[in-house]
N, C-alpha and C. Protein backbone atom coordinates (compact mmCIF):
# COMPACT_ATOMS: atom_id res chain seq x y z
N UNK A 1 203.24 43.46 104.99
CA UNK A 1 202.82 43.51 103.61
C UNK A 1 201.45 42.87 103.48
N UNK A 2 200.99 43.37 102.57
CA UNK A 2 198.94 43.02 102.79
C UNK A 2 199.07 42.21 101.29
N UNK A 3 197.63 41.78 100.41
CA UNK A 3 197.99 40.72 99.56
C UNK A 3 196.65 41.61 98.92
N UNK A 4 197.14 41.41 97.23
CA UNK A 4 195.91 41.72 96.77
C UNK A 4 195.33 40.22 95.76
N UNK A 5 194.18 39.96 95.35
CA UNK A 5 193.93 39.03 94.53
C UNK A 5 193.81 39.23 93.00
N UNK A 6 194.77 38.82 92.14
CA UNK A 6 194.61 38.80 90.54
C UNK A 6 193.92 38.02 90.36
N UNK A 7 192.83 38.04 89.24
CA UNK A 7 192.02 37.07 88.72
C UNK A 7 191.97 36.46 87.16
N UNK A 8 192.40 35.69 86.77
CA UNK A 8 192.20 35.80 85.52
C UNK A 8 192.56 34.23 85.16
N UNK A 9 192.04 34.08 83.41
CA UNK A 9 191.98 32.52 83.07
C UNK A 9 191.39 31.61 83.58
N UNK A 10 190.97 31.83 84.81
CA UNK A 10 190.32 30.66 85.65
C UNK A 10 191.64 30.28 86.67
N UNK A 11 192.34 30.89 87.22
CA UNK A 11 193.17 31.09 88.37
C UNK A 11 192.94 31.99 88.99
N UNK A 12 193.43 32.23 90.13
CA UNK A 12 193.49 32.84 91.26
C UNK A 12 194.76 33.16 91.49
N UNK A 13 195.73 34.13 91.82
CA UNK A 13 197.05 34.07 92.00
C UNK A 13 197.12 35.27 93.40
N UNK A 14 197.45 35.12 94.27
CA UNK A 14 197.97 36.08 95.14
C UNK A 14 198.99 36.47 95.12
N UNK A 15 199.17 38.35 94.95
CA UNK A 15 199.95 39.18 94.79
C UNK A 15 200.43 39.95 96.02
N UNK A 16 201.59 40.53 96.30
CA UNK A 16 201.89 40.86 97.51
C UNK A 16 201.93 42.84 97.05
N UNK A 17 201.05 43.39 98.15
CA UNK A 17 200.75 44.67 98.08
C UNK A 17 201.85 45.26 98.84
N UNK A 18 202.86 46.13 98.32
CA UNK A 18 203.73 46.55 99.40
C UNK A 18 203.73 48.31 99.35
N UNK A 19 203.43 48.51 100.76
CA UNK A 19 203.82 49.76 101.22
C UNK A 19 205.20 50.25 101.48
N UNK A 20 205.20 51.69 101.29
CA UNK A 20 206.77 52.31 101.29
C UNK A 20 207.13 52.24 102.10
N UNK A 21 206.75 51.86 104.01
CA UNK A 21 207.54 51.15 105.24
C UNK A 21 207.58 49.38 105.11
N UNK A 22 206.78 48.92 103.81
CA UNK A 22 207.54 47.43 104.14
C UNK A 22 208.56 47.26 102.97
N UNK A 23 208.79 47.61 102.26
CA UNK A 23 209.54 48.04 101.07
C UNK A 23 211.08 48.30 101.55
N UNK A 24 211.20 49.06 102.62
CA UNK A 24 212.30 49.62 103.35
C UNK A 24 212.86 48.18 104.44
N UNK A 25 211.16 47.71 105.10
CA UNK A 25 211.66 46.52 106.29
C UNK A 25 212.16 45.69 105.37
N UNK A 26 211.48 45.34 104.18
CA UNK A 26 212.30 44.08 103.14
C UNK A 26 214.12 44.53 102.65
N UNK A 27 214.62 45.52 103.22
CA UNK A 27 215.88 45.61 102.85
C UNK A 27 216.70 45.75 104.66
N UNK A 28 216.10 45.59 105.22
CA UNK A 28 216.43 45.57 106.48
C UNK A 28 216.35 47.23 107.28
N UNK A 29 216.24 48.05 106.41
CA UNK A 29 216.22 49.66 106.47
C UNK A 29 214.92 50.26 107.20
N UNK A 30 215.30 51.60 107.45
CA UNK A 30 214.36 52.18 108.24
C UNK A 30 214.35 53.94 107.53
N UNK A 31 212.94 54.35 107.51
CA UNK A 31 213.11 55.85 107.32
C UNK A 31 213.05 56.52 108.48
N UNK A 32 213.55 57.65 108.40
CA UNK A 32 212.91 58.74 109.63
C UNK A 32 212.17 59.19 109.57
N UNK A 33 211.11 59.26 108.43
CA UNK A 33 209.87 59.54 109.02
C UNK A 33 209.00 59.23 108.19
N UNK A 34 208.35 58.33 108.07
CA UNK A 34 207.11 57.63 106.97
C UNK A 34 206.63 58.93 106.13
N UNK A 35 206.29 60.02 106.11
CA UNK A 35 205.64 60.80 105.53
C UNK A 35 206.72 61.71 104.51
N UNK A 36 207.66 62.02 105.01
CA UNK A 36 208.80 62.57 103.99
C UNK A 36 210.37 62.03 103.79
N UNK A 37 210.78 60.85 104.22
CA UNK A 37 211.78 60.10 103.87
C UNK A 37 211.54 59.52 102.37
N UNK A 38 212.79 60.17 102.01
CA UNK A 38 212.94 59.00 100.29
C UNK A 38 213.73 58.11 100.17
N UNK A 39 214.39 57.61 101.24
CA UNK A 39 215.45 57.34 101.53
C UNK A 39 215.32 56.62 103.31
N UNK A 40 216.57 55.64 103.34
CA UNK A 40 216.56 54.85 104.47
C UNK A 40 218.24 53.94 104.60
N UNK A 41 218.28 54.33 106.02
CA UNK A 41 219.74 52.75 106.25
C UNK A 41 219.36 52.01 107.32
N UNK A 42 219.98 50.66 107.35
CA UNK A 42 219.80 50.08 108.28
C UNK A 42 220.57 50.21 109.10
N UNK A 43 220.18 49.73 110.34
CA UNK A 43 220.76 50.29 111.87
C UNK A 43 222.61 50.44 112.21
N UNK A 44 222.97 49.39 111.21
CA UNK A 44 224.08 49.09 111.34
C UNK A 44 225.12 49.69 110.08
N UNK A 45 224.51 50.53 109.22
CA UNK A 45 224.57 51.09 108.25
C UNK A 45 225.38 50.74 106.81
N UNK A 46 224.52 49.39 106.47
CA UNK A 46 225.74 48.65 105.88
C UNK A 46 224.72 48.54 104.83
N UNK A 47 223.81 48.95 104.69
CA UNK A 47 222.82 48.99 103.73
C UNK A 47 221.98 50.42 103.51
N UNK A 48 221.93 51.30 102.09
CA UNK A 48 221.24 52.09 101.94
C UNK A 48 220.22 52.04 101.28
N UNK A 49 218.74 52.55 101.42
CA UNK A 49 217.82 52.12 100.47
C UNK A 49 217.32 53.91 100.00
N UNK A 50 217.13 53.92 98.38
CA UNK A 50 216.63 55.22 97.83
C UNK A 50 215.31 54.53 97.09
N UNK A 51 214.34 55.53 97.40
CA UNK A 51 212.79 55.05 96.42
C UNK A 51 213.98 56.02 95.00
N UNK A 52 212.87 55.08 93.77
CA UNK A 52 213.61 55.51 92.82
C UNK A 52 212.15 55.44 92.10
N UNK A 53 211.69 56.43 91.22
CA UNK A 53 210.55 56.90 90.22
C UNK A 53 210.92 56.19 88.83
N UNK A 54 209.91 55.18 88.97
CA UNK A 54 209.55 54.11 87.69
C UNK A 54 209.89 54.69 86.34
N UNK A 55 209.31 55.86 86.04
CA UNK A 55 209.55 56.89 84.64
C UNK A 55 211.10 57.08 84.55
N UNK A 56 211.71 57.53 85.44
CA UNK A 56 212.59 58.15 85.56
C UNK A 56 214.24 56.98 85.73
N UNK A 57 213.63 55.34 85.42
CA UNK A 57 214.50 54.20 85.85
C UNK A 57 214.34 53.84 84.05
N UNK A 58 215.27 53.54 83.21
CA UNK A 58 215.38 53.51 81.89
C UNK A 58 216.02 51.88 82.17
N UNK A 59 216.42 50.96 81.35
CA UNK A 59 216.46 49.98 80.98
C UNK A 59 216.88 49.27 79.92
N UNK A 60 218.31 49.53 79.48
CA UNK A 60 218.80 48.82 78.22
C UNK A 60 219.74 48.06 78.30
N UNK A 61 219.45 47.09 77.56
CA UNK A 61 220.56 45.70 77.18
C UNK A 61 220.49 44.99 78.28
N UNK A 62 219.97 45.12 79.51
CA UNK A 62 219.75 44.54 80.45
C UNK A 62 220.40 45.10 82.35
N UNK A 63 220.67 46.92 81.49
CA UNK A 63 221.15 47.50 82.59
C UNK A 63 220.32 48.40 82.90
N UNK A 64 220.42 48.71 84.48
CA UNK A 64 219.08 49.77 84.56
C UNK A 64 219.68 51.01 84.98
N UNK A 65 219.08 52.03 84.50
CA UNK A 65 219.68 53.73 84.56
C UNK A 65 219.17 54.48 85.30
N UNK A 66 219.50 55.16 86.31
CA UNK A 66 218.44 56.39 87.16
C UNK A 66 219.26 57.66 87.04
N UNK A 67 219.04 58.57 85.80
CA UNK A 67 219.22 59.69 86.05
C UNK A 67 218.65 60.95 86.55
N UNK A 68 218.46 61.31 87.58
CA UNK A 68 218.17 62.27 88.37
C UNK A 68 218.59 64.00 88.28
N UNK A 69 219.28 63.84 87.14
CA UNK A 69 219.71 65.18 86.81
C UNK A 69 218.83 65.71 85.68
N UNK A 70 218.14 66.98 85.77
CA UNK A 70 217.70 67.85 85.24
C UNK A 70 215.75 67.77 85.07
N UNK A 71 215.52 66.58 86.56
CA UNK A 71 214.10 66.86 86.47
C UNK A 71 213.27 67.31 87.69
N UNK A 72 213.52 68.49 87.35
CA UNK A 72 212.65 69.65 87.97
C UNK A 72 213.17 69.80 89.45
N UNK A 73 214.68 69.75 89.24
CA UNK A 73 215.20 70.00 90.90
C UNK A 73 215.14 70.99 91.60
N UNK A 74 214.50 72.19 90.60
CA UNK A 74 214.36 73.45 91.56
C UNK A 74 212.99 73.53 92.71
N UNK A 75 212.27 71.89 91.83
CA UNK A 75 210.94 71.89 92.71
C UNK A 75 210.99 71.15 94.12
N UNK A 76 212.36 70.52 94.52
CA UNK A 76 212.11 69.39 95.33
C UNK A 76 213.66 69.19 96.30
N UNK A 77 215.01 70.45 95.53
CA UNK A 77 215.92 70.73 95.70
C UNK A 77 215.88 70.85 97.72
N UNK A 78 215.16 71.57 98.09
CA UNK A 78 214.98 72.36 99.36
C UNK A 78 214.19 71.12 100.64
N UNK A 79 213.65 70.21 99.82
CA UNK A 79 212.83 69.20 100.65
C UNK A 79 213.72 68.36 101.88
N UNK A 80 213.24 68.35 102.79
CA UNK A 80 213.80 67.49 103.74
C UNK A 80 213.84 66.18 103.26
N UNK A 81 213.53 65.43 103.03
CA UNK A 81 213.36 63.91 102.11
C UNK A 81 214.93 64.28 100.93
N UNK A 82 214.77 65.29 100.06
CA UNK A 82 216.00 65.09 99.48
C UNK A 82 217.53 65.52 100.21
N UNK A 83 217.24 66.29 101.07
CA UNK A 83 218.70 66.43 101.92
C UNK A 83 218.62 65.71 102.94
N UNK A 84 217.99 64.32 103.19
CA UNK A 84 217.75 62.73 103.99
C UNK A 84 218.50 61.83 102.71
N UNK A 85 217.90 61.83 101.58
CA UNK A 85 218.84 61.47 100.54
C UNK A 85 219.67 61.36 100.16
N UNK A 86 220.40 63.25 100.29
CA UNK A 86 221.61 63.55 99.82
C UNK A 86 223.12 62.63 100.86
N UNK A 87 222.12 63.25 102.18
CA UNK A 87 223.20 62.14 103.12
C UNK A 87 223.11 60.87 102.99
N UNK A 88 221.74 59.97 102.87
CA UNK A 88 221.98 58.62 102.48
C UNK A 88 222.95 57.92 101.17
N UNK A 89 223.18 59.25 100.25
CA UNK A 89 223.75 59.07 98.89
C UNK A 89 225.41 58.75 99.25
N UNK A 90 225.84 59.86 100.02
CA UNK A 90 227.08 60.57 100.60
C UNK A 90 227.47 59.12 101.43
N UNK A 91 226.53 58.94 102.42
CA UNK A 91 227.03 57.67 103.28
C UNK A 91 227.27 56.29 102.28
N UNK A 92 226.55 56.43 101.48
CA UNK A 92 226.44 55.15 100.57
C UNK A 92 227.76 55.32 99.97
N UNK A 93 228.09 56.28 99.27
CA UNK A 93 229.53 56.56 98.78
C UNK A 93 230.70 55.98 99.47
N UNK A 94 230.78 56.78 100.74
CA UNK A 94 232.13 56.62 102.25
C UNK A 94 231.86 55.30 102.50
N UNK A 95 230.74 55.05 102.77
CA UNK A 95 230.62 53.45 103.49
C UNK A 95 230.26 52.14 102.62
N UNK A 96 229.65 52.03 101.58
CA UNK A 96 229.02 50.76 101.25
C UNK A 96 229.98 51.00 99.69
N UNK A 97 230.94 51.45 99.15
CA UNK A 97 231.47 51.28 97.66
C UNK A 97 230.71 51.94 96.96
N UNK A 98 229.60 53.10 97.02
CA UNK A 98 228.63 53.47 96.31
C UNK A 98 227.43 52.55 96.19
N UNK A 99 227.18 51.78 97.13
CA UNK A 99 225.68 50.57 96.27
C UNK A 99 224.82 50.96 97.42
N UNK A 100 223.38 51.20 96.71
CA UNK A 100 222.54 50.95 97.42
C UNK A 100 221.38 50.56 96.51
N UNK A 101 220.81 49.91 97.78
CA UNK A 101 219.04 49.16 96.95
C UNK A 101 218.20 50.30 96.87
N UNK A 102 216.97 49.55 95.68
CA UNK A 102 215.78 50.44 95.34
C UNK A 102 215.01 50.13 96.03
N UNK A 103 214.35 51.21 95.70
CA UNK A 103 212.54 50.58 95.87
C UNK A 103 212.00 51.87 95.02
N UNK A 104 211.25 50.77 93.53
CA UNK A 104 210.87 51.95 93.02
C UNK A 104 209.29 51.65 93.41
N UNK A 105 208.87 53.84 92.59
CA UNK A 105 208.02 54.11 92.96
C UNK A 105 207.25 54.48 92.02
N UNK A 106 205.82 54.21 91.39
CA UNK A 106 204.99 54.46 90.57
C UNK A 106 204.44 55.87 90.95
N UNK A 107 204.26 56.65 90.23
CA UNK A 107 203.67 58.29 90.00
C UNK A 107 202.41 58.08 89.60
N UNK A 108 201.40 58.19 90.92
CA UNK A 108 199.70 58.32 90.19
C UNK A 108 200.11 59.11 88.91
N UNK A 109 200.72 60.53 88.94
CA UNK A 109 200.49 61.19 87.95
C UNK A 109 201.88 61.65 87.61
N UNK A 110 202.63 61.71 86.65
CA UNK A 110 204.23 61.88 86.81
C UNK A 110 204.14 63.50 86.34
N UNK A 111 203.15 63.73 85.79
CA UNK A 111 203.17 65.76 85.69
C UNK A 111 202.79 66.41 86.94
N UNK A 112 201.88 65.82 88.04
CA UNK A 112 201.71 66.35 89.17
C UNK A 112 202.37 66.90 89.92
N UNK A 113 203.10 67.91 90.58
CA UNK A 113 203.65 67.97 91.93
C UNK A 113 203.37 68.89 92.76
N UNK A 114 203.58 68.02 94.26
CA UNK A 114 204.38 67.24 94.57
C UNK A 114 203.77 65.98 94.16
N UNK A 115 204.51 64.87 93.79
CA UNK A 115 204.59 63.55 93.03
C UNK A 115 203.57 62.99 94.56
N UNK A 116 202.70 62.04 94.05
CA UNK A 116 202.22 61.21 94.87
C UNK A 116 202.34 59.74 94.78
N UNK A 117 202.86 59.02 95.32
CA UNK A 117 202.95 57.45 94.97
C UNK A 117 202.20 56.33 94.83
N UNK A 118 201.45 55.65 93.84
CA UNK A 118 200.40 54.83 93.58
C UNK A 118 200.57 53.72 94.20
N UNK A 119 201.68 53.32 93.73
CA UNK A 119 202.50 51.66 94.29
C UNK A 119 204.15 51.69 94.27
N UNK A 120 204.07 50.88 95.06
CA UNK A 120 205.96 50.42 95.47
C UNK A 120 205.92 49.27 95.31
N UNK A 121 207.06 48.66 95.34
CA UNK A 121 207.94 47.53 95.88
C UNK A 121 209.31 47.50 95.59
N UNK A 122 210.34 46.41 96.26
CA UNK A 122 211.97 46.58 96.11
C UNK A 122 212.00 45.95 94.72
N UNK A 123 213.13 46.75 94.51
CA UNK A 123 213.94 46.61 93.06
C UNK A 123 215.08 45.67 93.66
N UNK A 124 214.89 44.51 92.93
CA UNK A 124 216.32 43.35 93.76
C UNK A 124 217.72 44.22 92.98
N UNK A 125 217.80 44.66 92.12
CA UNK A 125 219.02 44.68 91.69
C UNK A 125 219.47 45.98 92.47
N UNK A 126 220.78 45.87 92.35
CA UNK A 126 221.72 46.90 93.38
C UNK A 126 221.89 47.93 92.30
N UNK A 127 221.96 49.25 93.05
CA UNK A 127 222.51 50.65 92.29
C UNK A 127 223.52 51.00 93.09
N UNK A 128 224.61 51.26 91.71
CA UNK A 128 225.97 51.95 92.17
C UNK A 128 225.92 53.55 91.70
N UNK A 129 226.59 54.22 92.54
CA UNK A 129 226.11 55.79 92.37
C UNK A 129 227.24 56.07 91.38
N UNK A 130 227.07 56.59 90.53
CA UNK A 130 227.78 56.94 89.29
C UNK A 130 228.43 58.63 89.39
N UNK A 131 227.07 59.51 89.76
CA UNK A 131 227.11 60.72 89.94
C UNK A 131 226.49 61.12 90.71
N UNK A 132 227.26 62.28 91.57
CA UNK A 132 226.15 62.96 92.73
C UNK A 132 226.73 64.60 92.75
N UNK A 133 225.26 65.27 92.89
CA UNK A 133 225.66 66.53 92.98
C UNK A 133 225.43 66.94 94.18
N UNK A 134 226.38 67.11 95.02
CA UNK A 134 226.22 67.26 96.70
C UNK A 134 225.76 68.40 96.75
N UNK A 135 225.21 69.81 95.94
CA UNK A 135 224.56 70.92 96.29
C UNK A 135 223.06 70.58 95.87
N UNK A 136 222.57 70.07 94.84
CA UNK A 136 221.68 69.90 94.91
C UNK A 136 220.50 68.50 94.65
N UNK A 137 221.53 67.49 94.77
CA UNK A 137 221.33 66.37 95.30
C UNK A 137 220.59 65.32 94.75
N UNK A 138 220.48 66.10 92.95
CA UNK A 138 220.57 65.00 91.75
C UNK A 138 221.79 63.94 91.74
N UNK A 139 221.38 62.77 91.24
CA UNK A 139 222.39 61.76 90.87
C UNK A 139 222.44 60.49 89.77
N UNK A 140 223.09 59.98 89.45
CA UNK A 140 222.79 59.05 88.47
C UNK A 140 223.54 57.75 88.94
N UNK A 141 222.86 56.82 89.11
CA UNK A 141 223.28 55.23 89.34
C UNK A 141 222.73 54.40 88.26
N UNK A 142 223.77 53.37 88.72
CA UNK A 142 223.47 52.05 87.02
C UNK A 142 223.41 50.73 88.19
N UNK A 143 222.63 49.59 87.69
CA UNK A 143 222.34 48.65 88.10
C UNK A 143 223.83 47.93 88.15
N UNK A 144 224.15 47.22 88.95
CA UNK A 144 225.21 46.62 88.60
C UNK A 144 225.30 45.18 89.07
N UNK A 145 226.23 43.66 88.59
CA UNK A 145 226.34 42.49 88.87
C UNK A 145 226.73 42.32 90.02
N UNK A 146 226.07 41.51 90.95
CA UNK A 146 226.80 41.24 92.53
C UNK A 146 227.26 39.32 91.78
């Protein structure tokens, strides 16, 4: 992880810059392939990690929402990254109780696609998978209390 410098008030504060392979090492996880993984487990598979799109992560009363159903899956349905997903979703289900960690992801441009990613970092709170559509590999998870 590299560091960027905030400036302001007459402080100095160092900020930690994180890329979408240290984002993954901070959960102990690994992708298969830096360039089209959205998704990652660790070796021992007791941990799943999904990037999750900032716009698309809602936030009320103090719970956080990722619904993944009905945005623009006919564009992204077919991608290797989302059927890397779909199985990380599936394994997360069979193996971990449904939970896996974030790491969300900022959209230079959220009308663009394919989506390009501005900035990352991990989301501490855990997502439990609520809904999954194993054909085309929308889903919806809620933050939940450990």
């Amino acid at each position: 992880m590299n560091s960027s410098i905030l400036q302001g008030q007459g402080s100095v504060v160092l900020m930690p810059v994180w890329t979408l392979k240290s984002c993954f090492e901070h959960f102990g996880a690994k992708q298969k392939n830096q360039r089209w993984s959205w998704s990652g487990r660790s070796d021992d598979g007791a941990i799943v990690v999904v990037t999750l799109w900032k716009d698309i992560l809602k936030v009320s009363n103090g719970v956080a929402e990722y619904d993944a159903f009905g945005h623009d899956a006919e564009k992204w349905i077919d991608k290797v990254g989302n059927r890397e997903r779909l199985d990380n979703l599936k394994w997360a289900l069979s193996h971990c109780d449904g939970i896996f960690r974030g790491i969300i992801t900022v959209a230079r441009d959220t009308e663009t696609r394919p989506r390009e990613i501005q900035e990352c970092f991990p989301y501490q709170a855990r997502m439990k998978i609520h809904a999954l559509n194993e054909a085309t590999g929308e889903f919806k998870a809620c933050s939940i209390s450990v």
